[in-house]
PDB file of N, CA and C in Angstrom:
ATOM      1  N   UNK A   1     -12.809  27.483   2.710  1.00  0.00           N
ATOM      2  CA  UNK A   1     -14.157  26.952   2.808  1.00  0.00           C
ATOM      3  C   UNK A   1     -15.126  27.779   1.965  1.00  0.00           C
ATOM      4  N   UNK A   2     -15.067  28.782   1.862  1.00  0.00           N
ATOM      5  CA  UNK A   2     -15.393  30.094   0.958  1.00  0.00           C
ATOM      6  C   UNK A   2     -15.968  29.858  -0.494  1.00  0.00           C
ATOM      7  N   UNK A   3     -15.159  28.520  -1.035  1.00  0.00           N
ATOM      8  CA  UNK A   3     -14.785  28.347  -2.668  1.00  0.00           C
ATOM      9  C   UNK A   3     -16.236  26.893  -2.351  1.00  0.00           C
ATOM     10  N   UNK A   4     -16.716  27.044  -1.761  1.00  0.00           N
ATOM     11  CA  UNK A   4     -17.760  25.773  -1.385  1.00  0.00           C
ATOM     12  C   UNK A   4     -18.772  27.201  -1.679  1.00  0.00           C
ATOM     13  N   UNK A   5     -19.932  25.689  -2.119  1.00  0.00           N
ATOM     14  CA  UNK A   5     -21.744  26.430  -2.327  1.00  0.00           C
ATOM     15  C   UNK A   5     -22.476  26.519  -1.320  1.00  0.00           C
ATOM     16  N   UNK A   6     -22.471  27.729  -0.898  1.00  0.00           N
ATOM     17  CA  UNK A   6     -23.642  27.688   0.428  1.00  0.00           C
ATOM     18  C   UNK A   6     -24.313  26.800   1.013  1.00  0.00           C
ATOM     19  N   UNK A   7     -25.239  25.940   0.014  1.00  0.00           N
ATOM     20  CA  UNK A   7     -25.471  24.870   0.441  1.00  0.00           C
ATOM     21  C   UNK A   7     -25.269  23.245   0.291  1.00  0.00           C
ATOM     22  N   UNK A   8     -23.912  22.580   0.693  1.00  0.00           N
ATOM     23  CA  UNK A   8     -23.410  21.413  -0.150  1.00  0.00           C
ATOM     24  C   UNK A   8     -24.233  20.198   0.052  1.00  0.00           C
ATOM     25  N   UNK A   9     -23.627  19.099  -1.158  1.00  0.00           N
ATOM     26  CA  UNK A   9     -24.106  17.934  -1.067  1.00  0.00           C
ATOM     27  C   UNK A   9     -23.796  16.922  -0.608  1.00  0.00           C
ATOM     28  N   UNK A  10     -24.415  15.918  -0.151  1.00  0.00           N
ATOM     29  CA  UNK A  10     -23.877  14.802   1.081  1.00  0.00           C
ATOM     30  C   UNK A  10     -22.176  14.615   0.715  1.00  0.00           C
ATOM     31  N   UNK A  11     -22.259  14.601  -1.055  1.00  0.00           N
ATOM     32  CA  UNK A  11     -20.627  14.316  -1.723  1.00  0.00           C
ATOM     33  C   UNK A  11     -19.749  15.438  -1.195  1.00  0.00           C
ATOM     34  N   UNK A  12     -20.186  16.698  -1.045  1.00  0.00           N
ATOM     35  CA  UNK A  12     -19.339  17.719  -1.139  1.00  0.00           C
ATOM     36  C   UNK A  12     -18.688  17.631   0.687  1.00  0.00           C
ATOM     37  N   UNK A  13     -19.653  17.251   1.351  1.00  0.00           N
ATOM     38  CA  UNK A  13     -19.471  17.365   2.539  1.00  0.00           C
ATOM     39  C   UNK A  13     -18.348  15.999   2.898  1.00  0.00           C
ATOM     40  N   UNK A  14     -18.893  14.999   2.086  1.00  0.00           N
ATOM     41  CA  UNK A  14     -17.975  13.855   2.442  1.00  0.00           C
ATOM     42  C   UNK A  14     -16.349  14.083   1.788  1.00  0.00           C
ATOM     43  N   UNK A  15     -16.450  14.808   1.055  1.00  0.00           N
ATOM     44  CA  UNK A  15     -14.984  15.064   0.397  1.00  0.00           C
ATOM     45  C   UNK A  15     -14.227  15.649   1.225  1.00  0.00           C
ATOM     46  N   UNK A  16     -14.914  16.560   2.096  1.00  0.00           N
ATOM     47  CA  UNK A  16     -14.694  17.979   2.985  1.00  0.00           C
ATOM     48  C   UNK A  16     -14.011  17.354   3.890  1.00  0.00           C
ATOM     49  N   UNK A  17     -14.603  16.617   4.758  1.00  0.00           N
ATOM     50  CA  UNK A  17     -14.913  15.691   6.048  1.00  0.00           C
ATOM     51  C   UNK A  17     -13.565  14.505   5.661  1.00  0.00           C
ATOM     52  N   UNK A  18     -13.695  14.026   4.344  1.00  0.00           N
ATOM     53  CA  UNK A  18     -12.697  12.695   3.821  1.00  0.00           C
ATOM     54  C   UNK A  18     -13.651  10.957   4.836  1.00  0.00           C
ATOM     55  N   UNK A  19     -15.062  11.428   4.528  1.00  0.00           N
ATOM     56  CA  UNK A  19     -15.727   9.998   4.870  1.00  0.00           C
ATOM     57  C   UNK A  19     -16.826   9.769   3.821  1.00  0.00           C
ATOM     58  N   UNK A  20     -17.306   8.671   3.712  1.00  0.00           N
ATOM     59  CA  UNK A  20     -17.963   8.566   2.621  1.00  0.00           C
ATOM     60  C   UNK A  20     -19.108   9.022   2.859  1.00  0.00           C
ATOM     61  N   UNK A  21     -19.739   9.057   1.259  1.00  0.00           N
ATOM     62  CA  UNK A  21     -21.240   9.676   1.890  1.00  0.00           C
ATOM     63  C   UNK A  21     -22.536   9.428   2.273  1.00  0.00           C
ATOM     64  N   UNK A  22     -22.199   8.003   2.635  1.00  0.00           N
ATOM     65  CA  UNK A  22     -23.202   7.317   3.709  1.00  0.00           C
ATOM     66  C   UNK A  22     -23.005   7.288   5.302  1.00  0.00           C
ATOM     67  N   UNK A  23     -21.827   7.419   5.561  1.00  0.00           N
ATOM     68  CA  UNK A  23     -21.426   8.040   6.528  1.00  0.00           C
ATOM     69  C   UNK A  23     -22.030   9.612   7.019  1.00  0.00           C
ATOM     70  N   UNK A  24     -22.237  10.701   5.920  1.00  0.00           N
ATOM     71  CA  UNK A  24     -22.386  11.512   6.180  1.00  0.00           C
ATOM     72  C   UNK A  24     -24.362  11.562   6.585  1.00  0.00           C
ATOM     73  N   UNK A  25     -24.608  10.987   5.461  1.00  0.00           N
ATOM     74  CA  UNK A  25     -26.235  10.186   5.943  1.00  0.00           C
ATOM     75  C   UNK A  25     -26.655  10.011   6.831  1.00  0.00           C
ATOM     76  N   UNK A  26     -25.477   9.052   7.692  1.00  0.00           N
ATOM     77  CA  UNK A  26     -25.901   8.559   9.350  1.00  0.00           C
ATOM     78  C   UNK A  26     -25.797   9.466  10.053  1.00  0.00           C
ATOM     79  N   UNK A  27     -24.764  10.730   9.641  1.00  0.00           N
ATOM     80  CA  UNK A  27     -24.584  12.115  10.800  1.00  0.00           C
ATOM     81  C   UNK A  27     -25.318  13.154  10.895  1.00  0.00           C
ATOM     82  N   UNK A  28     -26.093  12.881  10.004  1.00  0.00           N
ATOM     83  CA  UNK A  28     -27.136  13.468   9.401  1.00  0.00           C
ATOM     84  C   UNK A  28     -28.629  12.957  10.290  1.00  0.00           C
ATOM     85  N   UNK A  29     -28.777  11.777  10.367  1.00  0.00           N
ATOM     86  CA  UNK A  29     -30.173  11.252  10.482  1.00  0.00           C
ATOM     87  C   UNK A  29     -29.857  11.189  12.182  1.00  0.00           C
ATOM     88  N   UNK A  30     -28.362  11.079  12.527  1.00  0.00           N
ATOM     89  CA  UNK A  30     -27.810  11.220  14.053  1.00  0.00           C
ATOM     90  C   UNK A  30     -28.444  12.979  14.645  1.00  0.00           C
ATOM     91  N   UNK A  31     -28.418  13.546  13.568  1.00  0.00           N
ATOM     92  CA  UNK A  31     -28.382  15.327  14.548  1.00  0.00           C
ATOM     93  C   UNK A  31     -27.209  15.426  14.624  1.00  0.00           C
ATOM     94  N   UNK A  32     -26.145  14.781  13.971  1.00  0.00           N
ATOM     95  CA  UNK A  32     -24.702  15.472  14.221  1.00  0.00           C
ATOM     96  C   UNK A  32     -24.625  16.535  13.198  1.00  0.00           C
ATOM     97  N   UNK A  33     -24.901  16.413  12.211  1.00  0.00           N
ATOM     98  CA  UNK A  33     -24.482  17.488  11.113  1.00  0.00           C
ATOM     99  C   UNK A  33     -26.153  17.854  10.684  1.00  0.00           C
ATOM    100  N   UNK A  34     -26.500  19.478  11.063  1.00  0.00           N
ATOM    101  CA  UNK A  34     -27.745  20.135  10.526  1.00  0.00           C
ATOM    102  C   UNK A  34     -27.424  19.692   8.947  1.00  0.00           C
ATOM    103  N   UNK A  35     -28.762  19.651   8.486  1.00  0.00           N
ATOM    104  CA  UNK A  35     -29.090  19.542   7.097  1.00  0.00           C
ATOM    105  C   UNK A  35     -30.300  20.324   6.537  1.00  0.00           C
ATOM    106  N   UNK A  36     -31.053  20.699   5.272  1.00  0.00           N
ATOM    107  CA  UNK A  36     -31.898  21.278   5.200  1.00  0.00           C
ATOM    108  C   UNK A  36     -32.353  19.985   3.763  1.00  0.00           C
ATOM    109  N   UNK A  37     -33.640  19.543   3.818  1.00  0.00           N
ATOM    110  CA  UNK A  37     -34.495  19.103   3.046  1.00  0.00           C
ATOM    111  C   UNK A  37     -35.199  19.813   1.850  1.00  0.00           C
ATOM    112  N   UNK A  38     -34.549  19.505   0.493  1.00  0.00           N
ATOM    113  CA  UNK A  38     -35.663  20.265  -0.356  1.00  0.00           C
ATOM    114  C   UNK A  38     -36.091  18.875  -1.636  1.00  0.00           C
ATOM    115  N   UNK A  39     -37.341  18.659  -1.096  1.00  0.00           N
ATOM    116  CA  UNK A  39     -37.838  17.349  -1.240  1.00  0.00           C
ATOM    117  C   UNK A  39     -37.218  16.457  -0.967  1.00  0.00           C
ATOM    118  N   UNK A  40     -36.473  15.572  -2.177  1.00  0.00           N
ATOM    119  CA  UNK A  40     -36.035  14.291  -1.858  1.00  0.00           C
ATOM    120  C   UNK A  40     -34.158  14.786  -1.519  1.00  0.00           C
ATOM    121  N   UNK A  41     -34.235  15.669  -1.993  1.00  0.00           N
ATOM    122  CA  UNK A  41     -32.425  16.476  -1.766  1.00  0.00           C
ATOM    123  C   UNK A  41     -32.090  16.485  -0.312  1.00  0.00           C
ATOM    124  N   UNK A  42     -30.789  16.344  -0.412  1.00  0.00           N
ATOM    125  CA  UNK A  42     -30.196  16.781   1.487  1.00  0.00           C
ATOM    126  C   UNK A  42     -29.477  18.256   0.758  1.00  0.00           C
ATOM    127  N   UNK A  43     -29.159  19.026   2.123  1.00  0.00           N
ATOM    128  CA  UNK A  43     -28.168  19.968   1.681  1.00  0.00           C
ATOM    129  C   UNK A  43     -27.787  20.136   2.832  1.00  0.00           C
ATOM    130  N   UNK A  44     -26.222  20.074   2.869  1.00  0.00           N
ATOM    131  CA  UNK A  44     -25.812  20.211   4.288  1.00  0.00           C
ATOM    132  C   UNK A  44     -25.199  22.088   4.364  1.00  0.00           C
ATOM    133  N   UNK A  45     -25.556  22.861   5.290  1.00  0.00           N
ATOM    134  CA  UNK A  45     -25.393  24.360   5.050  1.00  0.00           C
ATOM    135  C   UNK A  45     -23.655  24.754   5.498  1.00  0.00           C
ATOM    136  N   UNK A  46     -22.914  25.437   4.507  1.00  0.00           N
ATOM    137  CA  UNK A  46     -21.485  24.852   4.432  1.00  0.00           C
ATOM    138  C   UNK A  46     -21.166  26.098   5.830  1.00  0.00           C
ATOM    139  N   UNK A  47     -21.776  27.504   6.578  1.00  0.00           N
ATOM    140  CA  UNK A  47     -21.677  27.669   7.951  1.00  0.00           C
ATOM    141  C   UNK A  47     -21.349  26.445   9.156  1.00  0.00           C
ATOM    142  N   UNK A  48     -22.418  25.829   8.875  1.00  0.00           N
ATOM    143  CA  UNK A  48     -22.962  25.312   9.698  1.00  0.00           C
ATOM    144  C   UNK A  48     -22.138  23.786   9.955  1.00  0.00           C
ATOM    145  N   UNK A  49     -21.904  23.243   9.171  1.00  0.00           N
ATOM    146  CA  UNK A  49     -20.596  22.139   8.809  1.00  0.00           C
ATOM    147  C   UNK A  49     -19.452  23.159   9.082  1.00  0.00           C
ATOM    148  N   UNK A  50     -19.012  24.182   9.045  1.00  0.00           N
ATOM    149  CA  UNK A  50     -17.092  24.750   9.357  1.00  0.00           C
ATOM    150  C   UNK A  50     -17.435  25.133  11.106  1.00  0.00           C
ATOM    151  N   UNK A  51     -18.934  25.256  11.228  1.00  0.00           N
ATOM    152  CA  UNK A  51     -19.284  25.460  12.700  1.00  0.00           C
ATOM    153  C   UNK A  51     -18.654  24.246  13.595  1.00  0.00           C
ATOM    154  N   UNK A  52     -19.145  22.948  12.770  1.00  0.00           N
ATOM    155  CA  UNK A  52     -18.952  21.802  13.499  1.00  0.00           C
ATOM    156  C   UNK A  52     -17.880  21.494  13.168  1.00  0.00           C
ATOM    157  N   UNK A  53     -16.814  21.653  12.629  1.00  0.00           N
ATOM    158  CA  UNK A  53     -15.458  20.943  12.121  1.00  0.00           C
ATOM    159  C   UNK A  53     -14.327  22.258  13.703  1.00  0.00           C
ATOM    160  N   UNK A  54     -14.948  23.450  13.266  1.00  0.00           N
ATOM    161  CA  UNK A  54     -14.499  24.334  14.571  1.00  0.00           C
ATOM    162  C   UNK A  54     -14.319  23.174  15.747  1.00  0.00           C
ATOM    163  N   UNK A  55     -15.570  23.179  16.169  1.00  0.00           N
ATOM    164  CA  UNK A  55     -16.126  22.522  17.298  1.00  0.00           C
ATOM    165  C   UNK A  55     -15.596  21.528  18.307  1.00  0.00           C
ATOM    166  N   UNK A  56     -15.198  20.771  16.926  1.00  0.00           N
ATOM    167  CA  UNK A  56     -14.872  19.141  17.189  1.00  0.00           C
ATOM    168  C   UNK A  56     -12.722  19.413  17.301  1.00  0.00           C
ATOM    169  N   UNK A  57     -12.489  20.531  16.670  1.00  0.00           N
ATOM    170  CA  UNK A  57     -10.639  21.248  16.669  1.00  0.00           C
ATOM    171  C   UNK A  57     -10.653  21.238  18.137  1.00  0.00           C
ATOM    172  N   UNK A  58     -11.596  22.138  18.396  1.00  0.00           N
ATOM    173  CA  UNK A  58     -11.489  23.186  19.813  1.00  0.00           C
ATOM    174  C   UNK A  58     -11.687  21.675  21.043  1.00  0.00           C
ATOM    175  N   UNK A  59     -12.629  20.954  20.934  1.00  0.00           N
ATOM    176  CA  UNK A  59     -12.604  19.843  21.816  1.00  0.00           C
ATOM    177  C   UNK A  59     -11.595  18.906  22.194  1.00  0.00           C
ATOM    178  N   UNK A  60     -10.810  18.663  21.155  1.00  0.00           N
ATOM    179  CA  UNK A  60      -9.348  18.326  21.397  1.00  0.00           C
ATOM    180  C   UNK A  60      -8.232  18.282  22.258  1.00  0.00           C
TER     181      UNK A  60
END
């Protein structure tokens, strides 16, 4: 997860994830996946996404 940019893009996250990236949009505008706004940009924070991929292992 390491070889990812601190802060990725809806694409990077959907590649990550393997859903598209309108999908990731809706998880986004849901409060499922934190995001940070810089203007019209999303950036999803790549902690904070391996936080939630943890999360969702461990619930299993």
């Amino acid at each position: 997860m390491n070889t990812y940019p601190v802060l990725l893009t809806a694409q990077e996250a959907a590649d990550i994830l393997r859903v598209s990236r309108w999908r990731i949009y809706d998880l986004i505008a849901q409060n499922v996946i934190p995001a940070v706004r810089l203007g019209r940009q999303v950036r999803i924070p790549r902690d904070k996404l391996w936080e939630l991929i943890q999360a969702q292992r461990q619930a299993m």
